[in-house]
PDB file of N, CA and C in Angstrom:
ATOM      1  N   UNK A   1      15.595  -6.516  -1.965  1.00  0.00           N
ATOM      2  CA  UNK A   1      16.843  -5.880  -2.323  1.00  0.00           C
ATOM      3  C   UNK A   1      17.489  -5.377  -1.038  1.00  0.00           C
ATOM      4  N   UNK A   2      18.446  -6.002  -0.661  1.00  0.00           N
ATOM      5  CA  UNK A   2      19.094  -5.167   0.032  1.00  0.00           C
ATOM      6  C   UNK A   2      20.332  -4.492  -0.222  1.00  0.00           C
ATOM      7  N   UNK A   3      20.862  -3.718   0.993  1.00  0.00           N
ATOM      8  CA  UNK A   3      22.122  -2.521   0.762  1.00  0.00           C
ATOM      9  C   UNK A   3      22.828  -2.991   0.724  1.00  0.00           C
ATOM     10  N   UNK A   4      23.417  -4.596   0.876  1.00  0.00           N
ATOM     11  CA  UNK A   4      24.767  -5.099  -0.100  1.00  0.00           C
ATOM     12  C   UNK A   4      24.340  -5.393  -1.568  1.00  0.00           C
ATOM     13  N   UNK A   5      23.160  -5.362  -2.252  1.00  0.00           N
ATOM     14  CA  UNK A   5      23.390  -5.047  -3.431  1.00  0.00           C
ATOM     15  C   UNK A   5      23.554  -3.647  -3.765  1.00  0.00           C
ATOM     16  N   UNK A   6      23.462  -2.663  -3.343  1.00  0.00           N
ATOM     17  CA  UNK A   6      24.456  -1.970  -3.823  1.00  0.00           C
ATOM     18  C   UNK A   6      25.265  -1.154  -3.147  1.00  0.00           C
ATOM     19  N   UNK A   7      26.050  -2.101  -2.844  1.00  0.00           N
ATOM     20  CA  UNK A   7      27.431  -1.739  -1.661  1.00  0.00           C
ATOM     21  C   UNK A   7      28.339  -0.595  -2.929  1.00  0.00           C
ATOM     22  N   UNK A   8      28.608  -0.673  -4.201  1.00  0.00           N
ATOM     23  CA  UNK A   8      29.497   0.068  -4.770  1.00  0.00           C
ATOM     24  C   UNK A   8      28.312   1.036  -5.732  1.00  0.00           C
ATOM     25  N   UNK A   9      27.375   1.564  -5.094  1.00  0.00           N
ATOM     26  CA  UNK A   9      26.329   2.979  -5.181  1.00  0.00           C
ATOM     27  C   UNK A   9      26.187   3.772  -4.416  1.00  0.00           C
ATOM     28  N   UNK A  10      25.952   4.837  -4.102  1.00  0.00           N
ATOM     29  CA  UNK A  10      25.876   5.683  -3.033  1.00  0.00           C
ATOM     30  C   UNK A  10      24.541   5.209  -2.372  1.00  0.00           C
ATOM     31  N   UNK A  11      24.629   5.531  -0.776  1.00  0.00           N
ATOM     32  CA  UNK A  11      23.417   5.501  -0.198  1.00  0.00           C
ATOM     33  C   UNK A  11      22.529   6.112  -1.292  1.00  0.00           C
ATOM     34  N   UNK A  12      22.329   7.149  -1.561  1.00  0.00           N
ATOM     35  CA  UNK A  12      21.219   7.485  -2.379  1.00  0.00           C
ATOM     36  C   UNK A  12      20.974   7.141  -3.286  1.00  0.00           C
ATOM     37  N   UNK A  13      21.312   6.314  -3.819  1.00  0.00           N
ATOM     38  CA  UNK A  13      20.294   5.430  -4.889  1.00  0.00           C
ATOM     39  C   UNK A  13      19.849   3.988  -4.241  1.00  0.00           C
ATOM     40  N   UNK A  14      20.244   3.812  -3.254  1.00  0.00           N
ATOM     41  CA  UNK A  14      19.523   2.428  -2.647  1.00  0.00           C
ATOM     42  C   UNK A  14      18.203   2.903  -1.650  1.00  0.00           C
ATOM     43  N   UNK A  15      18.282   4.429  -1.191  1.00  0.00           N
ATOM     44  CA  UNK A  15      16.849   5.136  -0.906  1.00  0.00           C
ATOM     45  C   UNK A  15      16.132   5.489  -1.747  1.00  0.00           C
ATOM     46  N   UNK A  16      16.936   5.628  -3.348  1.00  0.00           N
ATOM     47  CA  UNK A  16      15.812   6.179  -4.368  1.00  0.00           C
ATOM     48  C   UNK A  16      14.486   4.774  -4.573  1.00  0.00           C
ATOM     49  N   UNK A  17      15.475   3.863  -4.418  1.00  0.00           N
ATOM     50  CA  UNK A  17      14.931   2.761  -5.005  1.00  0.00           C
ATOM     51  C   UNK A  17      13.871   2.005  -3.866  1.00  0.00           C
ATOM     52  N   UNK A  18      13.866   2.367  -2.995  1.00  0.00           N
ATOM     53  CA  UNK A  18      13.625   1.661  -1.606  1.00  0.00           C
ATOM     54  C   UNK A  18      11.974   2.690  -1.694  1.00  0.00           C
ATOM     55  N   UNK A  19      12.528   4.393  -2.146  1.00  0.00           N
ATOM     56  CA  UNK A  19      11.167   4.610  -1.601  1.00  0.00           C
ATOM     57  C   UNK A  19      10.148   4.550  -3.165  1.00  0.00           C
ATOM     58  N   UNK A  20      10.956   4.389  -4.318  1.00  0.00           N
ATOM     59  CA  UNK A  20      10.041   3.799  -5.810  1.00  0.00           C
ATOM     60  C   UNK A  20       9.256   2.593  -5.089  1.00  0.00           C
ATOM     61  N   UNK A  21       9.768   1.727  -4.103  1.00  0.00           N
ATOM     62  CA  UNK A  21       8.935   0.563  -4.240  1.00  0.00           C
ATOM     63  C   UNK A  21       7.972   1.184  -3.182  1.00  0.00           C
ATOM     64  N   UNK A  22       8.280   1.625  -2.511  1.00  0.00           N
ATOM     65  CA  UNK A  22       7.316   1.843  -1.165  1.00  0.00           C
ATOM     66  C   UNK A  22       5.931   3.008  -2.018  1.00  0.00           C
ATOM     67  N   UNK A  23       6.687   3.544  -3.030  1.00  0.00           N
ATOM     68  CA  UNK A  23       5.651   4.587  -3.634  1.00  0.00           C
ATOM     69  C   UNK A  23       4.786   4.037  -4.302  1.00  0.00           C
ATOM     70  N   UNK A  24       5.213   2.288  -4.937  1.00  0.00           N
ATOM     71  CA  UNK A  24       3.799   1.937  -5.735  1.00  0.00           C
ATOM     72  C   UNK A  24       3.594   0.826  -4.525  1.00  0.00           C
ATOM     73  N   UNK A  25       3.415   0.310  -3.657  1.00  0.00           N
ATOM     74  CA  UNK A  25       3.022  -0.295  -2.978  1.00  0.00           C
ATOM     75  C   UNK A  25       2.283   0.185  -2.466  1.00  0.00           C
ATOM     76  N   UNK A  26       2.294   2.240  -1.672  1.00  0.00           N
ATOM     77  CA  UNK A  26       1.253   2.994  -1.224  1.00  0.00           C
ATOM     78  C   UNK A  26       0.089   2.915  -2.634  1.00  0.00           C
ATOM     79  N   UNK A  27       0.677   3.666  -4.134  1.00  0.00           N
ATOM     80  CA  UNK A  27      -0.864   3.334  -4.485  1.00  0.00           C
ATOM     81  C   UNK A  27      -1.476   1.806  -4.727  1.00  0.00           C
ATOM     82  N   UNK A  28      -1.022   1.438  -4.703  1.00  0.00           N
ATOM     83  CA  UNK A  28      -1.671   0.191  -5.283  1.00  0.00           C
ATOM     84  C   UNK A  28      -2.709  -0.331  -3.992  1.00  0.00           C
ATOM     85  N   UNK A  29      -2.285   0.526  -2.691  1.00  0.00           N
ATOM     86  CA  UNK A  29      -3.141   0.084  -1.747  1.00  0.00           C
ATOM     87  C   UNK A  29      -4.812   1.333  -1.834  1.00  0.00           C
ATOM     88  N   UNK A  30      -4.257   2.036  -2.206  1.00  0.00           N
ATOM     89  CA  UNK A  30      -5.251   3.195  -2.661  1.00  0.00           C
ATOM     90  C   UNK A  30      -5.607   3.967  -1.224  1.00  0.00           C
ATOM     91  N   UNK A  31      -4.785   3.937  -0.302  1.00  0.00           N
ATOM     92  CA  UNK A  31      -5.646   4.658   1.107  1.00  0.00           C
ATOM     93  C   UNK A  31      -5.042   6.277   0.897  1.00  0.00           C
ATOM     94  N   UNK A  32      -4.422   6.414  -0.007  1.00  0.00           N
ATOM     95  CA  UNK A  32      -3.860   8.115  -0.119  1.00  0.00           C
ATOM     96  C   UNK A  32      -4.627   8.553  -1.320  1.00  0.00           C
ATOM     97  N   UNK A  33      -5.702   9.452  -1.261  1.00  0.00           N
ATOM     98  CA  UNK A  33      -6.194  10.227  -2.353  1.00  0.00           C
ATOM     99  C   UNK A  33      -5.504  11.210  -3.218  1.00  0.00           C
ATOM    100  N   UNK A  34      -4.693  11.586  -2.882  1.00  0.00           N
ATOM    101  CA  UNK A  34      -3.455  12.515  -4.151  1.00  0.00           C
ATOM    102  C   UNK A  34      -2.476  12.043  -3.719  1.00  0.00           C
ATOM    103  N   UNK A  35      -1.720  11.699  -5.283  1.00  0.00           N
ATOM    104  CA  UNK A  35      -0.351  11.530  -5.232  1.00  0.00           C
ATOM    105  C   UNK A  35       0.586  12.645  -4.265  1.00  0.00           C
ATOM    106  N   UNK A  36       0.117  13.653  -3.429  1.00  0.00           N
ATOM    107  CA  UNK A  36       1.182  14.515  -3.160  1.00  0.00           C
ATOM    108  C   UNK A  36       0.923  14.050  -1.857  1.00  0.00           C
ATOM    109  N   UNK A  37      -0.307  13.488  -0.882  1.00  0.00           N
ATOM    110  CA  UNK A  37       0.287  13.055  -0.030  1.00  0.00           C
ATOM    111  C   UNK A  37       1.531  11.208  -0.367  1.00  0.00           C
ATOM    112  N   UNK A  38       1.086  10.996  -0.697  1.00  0.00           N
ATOM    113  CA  UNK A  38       2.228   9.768  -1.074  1.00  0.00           C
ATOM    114  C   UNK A  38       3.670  10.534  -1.110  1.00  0.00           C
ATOM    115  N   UNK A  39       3.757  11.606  -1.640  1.00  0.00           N
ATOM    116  CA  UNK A  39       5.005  11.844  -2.043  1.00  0.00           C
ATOM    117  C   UNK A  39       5.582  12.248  -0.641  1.00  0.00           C
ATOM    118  N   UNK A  40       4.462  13.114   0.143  1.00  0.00           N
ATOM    119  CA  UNK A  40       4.515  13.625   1.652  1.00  0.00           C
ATOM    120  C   UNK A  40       4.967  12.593   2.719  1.00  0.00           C
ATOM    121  N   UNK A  41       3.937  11.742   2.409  1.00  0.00           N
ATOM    122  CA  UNK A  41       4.468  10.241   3.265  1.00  0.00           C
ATOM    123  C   UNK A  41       5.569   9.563   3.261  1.00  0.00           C
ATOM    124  N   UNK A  42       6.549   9.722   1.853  1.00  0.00           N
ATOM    125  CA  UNK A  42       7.508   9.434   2.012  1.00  0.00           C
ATOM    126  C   UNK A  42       8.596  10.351   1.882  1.00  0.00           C
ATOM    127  N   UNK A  43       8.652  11.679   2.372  1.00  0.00           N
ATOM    128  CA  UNK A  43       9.639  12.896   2.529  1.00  0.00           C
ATOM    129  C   UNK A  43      10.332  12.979   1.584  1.00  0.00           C
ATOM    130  N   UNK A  44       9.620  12.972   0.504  1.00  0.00           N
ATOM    131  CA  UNK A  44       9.824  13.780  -1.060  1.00  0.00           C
ATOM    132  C   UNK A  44      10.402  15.164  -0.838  1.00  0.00           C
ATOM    133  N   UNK A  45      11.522  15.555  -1.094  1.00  0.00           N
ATOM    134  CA  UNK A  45      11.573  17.523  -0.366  1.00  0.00           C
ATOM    135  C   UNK A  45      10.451  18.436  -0.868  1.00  0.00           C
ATOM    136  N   UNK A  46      10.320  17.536  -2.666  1.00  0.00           N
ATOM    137  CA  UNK A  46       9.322  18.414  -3.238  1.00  0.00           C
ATOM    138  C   UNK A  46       8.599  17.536  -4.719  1.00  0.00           C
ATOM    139  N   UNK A  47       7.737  18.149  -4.846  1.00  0.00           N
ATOM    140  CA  UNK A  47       6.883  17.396  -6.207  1.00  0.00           C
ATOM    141  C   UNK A  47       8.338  16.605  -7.155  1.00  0.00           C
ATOM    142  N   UNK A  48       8.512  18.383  -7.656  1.00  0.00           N
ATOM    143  CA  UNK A  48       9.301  17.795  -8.727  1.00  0.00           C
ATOM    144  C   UNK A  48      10.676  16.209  -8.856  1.00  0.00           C
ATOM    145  N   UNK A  49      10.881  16.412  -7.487  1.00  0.00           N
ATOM    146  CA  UNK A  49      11.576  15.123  -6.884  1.00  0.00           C
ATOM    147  C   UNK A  49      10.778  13.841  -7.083  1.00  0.00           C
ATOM    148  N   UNK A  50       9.639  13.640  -6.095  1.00  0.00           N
ATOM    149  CA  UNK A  50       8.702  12.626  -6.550  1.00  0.00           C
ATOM    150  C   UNK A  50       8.350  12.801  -7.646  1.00  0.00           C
ATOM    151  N   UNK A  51       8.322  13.879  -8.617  1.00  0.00           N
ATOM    152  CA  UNK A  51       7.851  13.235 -10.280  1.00  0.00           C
ATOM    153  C   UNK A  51       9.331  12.525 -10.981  1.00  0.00           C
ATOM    154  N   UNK A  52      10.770  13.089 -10.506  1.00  0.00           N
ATOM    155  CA  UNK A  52      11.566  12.722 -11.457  1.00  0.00           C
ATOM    156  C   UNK A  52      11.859  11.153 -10.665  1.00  0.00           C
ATOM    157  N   UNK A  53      11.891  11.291  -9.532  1.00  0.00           N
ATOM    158  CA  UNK A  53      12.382   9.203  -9.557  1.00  0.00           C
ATOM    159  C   UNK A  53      10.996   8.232 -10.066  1.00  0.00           C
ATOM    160  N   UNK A  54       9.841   8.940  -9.793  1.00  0.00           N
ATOM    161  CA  UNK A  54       8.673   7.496 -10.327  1.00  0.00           C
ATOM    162  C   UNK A  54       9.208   7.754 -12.189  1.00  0.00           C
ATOM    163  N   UNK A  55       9.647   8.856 -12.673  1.00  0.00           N
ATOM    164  CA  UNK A  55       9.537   8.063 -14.137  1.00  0.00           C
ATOM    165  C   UNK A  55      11.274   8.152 -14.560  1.00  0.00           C
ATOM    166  N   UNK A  56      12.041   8.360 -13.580  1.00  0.00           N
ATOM    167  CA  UNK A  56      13.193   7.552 -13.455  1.00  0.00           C
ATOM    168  C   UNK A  56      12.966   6.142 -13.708  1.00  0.00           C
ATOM    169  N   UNK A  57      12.705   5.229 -12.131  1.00  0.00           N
ATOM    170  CA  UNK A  57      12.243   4.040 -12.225  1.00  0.00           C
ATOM    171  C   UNK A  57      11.394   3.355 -13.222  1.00  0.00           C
ATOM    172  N   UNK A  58      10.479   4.184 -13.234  1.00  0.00           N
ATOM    173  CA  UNK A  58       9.006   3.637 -13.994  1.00  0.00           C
ATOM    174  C   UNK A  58       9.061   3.760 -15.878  1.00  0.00           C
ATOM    175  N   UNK A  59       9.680   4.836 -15.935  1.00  0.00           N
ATOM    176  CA  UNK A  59       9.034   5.418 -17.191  1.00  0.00           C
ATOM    177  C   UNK A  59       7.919   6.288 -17.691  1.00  0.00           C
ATOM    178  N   UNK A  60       6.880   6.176 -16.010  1.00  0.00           N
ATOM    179  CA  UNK A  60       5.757   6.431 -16.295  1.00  0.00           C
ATOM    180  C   UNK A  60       5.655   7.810 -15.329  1.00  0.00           C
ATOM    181  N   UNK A  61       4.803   8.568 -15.365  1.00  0.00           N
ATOM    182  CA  UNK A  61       4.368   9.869 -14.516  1.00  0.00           C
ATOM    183  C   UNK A  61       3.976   9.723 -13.288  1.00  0.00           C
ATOM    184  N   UNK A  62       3.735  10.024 -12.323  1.00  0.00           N
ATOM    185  CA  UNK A  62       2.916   9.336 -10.878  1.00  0.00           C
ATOM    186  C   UNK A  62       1.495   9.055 -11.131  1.00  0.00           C
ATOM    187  N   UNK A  63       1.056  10.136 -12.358  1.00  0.00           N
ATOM    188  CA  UNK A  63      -0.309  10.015 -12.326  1.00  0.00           C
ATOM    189  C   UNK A  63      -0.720   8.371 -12.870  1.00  0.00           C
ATOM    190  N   UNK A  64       0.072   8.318 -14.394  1.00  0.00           N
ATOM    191  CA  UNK A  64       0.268   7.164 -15.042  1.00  0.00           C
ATOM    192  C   UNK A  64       0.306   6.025 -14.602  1.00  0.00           C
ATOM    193  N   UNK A  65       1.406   5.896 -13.605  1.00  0.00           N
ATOM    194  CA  UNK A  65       1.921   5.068 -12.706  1.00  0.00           C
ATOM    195  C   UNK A  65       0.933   4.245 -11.910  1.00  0.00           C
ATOM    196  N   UNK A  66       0.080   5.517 -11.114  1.00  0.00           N
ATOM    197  CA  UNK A  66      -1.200   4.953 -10.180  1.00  0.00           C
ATOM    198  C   UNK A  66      -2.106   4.443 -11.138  1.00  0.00           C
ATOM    199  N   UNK A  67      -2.336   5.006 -11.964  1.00  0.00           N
ATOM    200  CA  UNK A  67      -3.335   4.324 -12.545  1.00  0.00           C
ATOM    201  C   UNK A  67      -3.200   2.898 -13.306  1.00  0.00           C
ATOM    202  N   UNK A  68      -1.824   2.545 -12.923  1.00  0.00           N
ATOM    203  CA  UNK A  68      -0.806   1.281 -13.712  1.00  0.00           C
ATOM    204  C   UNK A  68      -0.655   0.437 -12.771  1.00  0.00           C
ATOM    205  N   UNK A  69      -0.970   0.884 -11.196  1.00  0.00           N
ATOM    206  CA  UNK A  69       0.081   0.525 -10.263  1.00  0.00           C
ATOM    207  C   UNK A  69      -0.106  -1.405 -10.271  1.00  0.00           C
ATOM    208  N   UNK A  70      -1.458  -1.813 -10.378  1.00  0.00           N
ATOM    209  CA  UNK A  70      -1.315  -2.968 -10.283  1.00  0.00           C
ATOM    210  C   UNK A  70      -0.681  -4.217 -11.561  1.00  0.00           C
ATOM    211  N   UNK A  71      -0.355  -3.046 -12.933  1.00  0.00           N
ATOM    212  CA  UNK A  71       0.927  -3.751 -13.423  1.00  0.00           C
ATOM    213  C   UNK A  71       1.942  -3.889 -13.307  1.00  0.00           C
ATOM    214  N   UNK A  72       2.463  -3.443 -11.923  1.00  0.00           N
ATOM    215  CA  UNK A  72       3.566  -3.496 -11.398  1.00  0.00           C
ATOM    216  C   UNK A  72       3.601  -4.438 -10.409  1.00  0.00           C
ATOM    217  N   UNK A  73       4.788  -5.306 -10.826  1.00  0.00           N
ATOM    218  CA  UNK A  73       4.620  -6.640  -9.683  1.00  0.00           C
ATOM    219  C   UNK A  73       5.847  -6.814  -8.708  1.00  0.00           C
ATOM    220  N   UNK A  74       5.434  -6.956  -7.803  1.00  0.00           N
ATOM    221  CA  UNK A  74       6.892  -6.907  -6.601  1.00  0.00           C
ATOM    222  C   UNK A  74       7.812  -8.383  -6.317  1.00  0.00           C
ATOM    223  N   UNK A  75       9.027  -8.235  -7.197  1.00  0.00           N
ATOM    224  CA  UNK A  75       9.729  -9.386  -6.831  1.00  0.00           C
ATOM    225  C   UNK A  75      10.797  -9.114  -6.020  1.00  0.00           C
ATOM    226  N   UNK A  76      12.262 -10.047  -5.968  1.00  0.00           N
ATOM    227  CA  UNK A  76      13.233  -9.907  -5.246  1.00  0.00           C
ATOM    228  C   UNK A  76      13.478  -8.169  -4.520  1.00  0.00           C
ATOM    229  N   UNK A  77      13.803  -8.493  -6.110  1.00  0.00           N
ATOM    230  CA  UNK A  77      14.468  -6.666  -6.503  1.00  0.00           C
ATOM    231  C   UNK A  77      14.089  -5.454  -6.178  1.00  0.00           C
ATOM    232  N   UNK A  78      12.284  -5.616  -6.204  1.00  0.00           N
ATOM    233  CA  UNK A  78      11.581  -4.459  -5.686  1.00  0.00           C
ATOM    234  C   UNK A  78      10.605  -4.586  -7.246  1.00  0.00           C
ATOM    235  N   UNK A  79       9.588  -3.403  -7.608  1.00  0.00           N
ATOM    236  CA  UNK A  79       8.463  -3.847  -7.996  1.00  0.00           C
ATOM    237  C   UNK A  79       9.219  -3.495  -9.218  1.00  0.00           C
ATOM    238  N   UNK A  80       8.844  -4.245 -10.358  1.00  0.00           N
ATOM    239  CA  UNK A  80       9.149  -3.553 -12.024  1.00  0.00           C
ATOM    240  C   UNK A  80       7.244  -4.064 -12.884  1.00  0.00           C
ATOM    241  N   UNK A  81       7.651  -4.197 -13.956  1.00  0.00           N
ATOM    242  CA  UNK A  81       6.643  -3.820 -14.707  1.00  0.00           C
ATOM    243  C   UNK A  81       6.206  -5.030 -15.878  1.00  0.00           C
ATOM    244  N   UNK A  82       5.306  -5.416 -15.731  1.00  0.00           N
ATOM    245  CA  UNK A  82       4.531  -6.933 -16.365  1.00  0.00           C
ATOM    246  C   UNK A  82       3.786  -6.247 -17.586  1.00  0.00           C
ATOM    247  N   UNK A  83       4.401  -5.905 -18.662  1.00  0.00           N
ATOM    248  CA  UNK A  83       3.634  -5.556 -19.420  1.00  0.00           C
ATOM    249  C   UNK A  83       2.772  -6.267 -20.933  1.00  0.00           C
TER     250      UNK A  83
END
């Protein structure tokens, strides 16, 4: 995905989306033991931020999510959900 797809969105939703993928790509690699460093790693200001875009995107909770992460499959677009 890139930032001419969404040239008519604000920057901030093409970072929301940029760091959803980067957030299940960290767990799915499993080298971060709590979701709060993940959220740290990617300069979340605060929890409640990293909880509302993973179930923005997802639907699912962070906790949920990780424990999902490898039903999430990464195409063009960025990762969605093979259920």
């Amino acid at each position: 995905m890139s930032l001419e797809d969404y040239r008519c969105s604000p920057p901030q939703s093409y970072i929301r989306v940029k760091r959803f993928n980067e957030a299940v790509r960290l767990m799915k690699t499993g080298q971060f033991e709590a979701l709060t460093a993940v959220a740290h790693a990617l300069d979340f200001h605060d929890q409640s931020h990293f909880i509302r875009d993973i179930k923005a995107f997802s639907g699912l909770t962070p906790t949920n999510l990780s424990h999902n992460a490898d039903d999430f499959h990464h195409g063009q677009a960025g990762y969605f959900y093979l259920a």
